[in-house]
PDB file of N, CA and C in Angstrom:
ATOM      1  N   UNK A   1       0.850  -1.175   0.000  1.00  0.00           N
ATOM      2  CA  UNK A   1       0.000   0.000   0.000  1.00  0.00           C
ATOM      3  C   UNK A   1       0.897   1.240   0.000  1.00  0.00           C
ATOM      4  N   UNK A   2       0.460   2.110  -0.815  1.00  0.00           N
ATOM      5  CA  UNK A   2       1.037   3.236  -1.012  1.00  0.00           C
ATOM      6  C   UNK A   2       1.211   4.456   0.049  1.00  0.00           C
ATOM      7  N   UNK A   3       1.765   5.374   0.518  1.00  0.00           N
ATOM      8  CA  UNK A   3       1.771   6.186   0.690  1.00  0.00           C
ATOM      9  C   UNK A   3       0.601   7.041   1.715  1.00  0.00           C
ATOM     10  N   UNK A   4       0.434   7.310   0.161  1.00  0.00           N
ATOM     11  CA  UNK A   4      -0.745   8.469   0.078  1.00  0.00           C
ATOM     12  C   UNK A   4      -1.893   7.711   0.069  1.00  0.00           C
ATOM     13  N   UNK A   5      -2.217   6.519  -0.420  1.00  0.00           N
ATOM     14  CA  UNK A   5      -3.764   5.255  -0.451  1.00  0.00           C
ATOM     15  C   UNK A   5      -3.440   5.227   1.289  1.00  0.00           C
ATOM     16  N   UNK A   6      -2.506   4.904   2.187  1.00  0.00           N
ATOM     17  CA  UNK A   6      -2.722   4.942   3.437  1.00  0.00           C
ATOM     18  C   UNK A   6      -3.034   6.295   4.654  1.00  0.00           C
ATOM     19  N   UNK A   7      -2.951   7.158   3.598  1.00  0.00           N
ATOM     20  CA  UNK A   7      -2.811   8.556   4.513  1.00  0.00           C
ATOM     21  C   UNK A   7      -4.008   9.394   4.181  1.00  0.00           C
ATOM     22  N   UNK A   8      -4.865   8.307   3.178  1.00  0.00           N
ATOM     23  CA  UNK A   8      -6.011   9.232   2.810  1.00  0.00           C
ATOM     24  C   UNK A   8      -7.150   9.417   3.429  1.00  0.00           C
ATOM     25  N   UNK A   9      -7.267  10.285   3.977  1.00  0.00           N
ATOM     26  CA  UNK A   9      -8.981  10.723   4.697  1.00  0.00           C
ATOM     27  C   UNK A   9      -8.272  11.008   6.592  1.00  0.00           C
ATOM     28  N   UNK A  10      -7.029  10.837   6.576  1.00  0.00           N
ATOM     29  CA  UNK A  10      -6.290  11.084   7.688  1.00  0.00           C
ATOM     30  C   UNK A  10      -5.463  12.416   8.106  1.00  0.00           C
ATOM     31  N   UNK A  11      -5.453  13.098   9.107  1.00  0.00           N
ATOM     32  CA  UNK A  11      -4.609  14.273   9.680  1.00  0.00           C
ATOM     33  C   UNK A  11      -2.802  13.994  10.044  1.00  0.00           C
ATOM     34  N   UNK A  12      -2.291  14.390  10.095  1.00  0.00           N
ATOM     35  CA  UNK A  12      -1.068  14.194  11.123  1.00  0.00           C
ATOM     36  C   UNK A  12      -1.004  15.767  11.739  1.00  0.00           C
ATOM     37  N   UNK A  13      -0.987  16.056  13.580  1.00  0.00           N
ATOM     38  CA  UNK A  13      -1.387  17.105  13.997  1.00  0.00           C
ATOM     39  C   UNK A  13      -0.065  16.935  14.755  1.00  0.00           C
ATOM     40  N   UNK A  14       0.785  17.735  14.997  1.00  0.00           N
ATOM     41  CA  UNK A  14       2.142  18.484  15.263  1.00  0.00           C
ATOM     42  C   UNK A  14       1.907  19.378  16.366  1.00  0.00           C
ATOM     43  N   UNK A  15       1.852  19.140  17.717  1.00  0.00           N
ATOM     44  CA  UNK A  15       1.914  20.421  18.424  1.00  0.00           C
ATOM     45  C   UNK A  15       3.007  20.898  18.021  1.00  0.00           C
ATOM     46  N   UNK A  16       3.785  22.557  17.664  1.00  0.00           N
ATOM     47  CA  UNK A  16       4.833  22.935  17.988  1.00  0.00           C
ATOM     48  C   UNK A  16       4.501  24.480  18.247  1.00  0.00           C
ATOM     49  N   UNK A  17       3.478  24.686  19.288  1.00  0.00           N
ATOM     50  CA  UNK A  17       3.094  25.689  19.671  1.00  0.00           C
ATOM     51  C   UNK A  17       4.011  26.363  20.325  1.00  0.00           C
ATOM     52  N   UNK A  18       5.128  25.548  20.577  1.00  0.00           N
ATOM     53  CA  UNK A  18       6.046  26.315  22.125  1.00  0.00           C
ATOM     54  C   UNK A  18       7.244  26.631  21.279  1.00  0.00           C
ATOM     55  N   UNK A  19       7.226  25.888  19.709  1.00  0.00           N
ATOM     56  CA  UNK A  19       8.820  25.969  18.882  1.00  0.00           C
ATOM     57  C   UNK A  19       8.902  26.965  18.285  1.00  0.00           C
ATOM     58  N   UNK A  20       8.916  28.295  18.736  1.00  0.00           N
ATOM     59  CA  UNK A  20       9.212  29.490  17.935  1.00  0.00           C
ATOM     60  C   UNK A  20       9.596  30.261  18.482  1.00  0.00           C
ATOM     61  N   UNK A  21      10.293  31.365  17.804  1.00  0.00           N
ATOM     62  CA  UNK A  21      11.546  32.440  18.505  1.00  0.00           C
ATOM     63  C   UNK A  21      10.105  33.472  18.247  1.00  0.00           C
ATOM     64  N   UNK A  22       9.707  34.563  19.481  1.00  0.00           N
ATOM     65  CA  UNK A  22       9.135  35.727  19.520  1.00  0.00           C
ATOM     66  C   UNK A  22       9.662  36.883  19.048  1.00  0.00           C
ATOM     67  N   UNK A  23       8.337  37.279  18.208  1.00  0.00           N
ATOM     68  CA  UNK A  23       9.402  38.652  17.379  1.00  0.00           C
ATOM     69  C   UNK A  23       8.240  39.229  17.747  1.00  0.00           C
ATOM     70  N   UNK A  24       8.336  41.082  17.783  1.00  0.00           N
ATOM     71  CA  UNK A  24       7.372  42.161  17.587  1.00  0.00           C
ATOM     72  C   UNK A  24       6.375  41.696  17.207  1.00  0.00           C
ATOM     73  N   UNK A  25       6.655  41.582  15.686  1.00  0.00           N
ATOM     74  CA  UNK A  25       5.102  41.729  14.891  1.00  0.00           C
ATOM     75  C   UNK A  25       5.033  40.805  14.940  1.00  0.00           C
ATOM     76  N   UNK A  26       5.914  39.654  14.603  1.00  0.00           N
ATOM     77  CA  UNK A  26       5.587  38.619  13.798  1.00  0.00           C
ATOM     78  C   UNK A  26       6.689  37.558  14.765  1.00  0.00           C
ATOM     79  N   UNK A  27       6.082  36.192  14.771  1.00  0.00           N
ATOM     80  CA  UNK A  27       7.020  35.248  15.316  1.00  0.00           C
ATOM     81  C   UNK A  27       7.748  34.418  14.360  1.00  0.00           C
ATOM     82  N   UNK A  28       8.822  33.983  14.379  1.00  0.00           N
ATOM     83  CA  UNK A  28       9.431  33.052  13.467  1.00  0.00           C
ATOM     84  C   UNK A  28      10.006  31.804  13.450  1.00  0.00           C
ATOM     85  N   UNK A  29      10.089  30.939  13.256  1.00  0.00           N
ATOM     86  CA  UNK A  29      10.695  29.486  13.518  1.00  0.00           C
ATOM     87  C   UNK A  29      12.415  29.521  13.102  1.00  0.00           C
ATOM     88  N   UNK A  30      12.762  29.038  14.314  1.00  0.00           N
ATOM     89  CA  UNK A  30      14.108  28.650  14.036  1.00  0.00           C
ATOM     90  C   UNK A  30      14.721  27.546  13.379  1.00  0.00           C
ATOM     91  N   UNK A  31      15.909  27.303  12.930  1.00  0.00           N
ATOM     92  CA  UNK A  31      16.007  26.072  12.312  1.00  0.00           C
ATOM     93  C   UNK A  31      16.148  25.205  12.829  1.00  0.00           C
ATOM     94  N   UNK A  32      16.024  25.624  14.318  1.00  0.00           N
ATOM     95  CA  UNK A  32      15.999  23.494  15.241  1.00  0.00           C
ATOM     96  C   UNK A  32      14.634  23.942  15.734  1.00  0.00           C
ATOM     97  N   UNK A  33      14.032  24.672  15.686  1.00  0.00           N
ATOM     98  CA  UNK A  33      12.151  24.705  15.533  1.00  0.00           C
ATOM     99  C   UNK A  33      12.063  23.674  14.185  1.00  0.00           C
ATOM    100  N   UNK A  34      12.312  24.069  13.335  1.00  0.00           N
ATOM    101  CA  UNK A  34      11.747  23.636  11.709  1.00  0.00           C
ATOM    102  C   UNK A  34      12.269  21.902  11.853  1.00  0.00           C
ATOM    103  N   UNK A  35      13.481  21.301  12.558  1.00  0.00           N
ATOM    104  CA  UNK A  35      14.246  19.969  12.924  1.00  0.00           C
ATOM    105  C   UNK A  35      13.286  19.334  13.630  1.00  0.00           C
ATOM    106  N   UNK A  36      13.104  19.723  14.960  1.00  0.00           N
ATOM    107  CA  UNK A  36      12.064  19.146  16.041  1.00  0.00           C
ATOM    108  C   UNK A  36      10.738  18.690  15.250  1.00  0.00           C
ATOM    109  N   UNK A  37       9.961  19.628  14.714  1.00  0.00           N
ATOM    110  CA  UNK A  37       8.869  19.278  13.879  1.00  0.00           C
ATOM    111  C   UNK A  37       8.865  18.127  12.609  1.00  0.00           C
ATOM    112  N   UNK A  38       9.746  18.559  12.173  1.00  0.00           N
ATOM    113  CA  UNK A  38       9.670  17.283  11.158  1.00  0.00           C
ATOM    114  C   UNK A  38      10.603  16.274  11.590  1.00  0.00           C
ATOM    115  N   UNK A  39      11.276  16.166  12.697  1.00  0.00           N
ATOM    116  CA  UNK A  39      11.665  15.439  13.379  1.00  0.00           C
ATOM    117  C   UNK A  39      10.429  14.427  13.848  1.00  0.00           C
ATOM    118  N   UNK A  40       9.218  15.041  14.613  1.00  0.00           N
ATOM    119  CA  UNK A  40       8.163  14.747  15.071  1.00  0.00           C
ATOM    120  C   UNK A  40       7.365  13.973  14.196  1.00  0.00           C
ATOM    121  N   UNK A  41       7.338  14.731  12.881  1.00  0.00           N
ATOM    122  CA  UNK A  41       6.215  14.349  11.774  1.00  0.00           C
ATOM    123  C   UNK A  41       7.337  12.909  11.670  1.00  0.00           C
ATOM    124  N   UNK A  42       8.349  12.496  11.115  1.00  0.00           N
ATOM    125  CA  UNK A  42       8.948  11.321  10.473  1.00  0.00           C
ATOM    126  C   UNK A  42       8.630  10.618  11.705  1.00  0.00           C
ATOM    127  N   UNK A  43       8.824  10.580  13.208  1.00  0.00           N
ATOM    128  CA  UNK A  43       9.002   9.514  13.355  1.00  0.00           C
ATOM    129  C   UNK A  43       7.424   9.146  14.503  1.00  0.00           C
ATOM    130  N   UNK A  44       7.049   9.604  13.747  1.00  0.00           N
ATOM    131  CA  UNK A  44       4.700   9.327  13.858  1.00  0.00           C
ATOM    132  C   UNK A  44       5.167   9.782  15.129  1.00  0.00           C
ATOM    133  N   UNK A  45       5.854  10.526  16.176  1.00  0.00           N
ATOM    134  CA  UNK A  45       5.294  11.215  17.510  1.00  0.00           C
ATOM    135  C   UNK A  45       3.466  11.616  17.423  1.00  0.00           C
ATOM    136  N   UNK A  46       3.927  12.141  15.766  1.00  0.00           N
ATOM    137  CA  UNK A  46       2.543  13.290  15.949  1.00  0.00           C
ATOM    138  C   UNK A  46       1.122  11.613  15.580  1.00  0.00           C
ATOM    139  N   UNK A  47       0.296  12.135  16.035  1.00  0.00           N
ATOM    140  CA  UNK A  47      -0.655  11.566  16.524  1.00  0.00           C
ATOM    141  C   UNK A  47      -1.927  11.331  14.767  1.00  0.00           C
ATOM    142  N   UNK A  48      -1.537  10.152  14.356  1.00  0.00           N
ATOM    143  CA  UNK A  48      -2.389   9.977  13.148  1.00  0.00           C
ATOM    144  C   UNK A  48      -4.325  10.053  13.564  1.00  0.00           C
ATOM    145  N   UNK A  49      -4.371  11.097  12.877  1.00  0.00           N
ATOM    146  CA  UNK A  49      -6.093  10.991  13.559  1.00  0.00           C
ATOM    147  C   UNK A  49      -6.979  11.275  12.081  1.00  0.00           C
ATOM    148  N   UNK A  50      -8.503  11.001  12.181  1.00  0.00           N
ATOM    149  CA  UNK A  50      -9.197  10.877  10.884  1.00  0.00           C
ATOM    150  C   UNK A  50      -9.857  12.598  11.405  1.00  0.00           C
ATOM    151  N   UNK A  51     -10.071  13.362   9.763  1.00  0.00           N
ATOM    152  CA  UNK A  51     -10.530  14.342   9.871  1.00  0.00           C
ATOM    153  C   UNK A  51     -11.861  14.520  11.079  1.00  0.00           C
ATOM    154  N   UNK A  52     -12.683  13.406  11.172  1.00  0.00           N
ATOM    155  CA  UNK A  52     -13.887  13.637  12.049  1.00  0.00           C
ATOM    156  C   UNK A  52     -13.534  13.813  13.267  1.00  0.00           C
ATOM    157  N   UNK A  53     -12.140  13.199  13.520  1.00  0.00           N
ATOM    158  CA  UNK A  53     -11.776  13.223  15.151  1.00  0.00           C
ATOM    159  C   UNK A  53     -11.322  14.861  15.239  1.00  0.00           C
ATOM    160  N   UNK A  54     -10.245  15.231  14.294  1.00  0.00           N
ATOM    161  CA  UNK A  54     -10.096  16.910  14.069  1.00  0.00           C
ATOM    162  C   UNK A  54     -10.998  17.462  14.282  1.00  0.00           C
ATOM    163  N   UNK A  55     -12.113  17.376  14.035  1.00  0.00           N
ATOM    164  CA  UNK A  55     -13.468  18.647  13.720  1.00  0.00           C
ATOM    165  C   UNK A  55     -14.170  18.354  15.065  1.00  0.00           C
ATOM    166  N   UNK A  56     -14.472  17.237  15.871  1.00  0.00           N
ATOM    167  CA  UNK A  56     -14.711  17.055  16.773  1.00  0.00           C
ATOM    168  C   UNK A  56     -13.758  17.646  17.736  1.00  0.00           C
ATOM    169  N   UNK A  57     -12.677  18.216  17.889  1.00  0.00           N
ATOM    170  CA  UNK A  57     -12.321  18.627  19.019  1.00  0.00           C
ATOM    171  C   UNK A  57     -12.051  20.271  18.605  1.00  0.00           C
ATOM    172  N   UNK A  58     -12.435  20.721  17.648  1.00  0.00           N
ATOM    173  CA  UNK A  58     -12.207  21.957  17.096  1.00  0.00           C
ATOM    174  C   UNK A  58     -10.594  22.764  16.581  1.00  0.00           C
ATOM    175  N   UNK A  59      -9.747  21.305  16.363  1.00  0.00           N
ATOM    176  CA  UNK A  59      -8.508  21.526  15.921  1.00  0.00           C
ATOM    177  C   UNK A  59      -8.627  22.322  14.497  1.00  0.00           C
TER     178      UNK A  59
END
């Protein structure tokens, strides 16, 4: 099974609410912000969930 035939109708949700450098206007991700996260995403930390479970919790 492919890929994308297994990932279809599914979320992958990433907290990295806390991984960013504070700026004035605007906040920005650092490059071991941008590591950690897809660090997270490759190795399934982040939590495989189906869109209905998303909309049900108002993610």
């Amino acid at each position: 099974m492919t890929r994308s035939i297994r990932l279809k109708g599914k979320v992958i949700i990433v907290d990295a609410s806390r991984d960013y450098l504070e700026g004035k206007a605007q906040n920005a991700l650092r490059p071991e912000d941008i590591t950690r996260i897809v660090t997270a995403h490759k190795a399934a930390v982040a939590r495989l969930s189906t869109a209905a479970i998303v909309e049900c919790h108002n993610y």
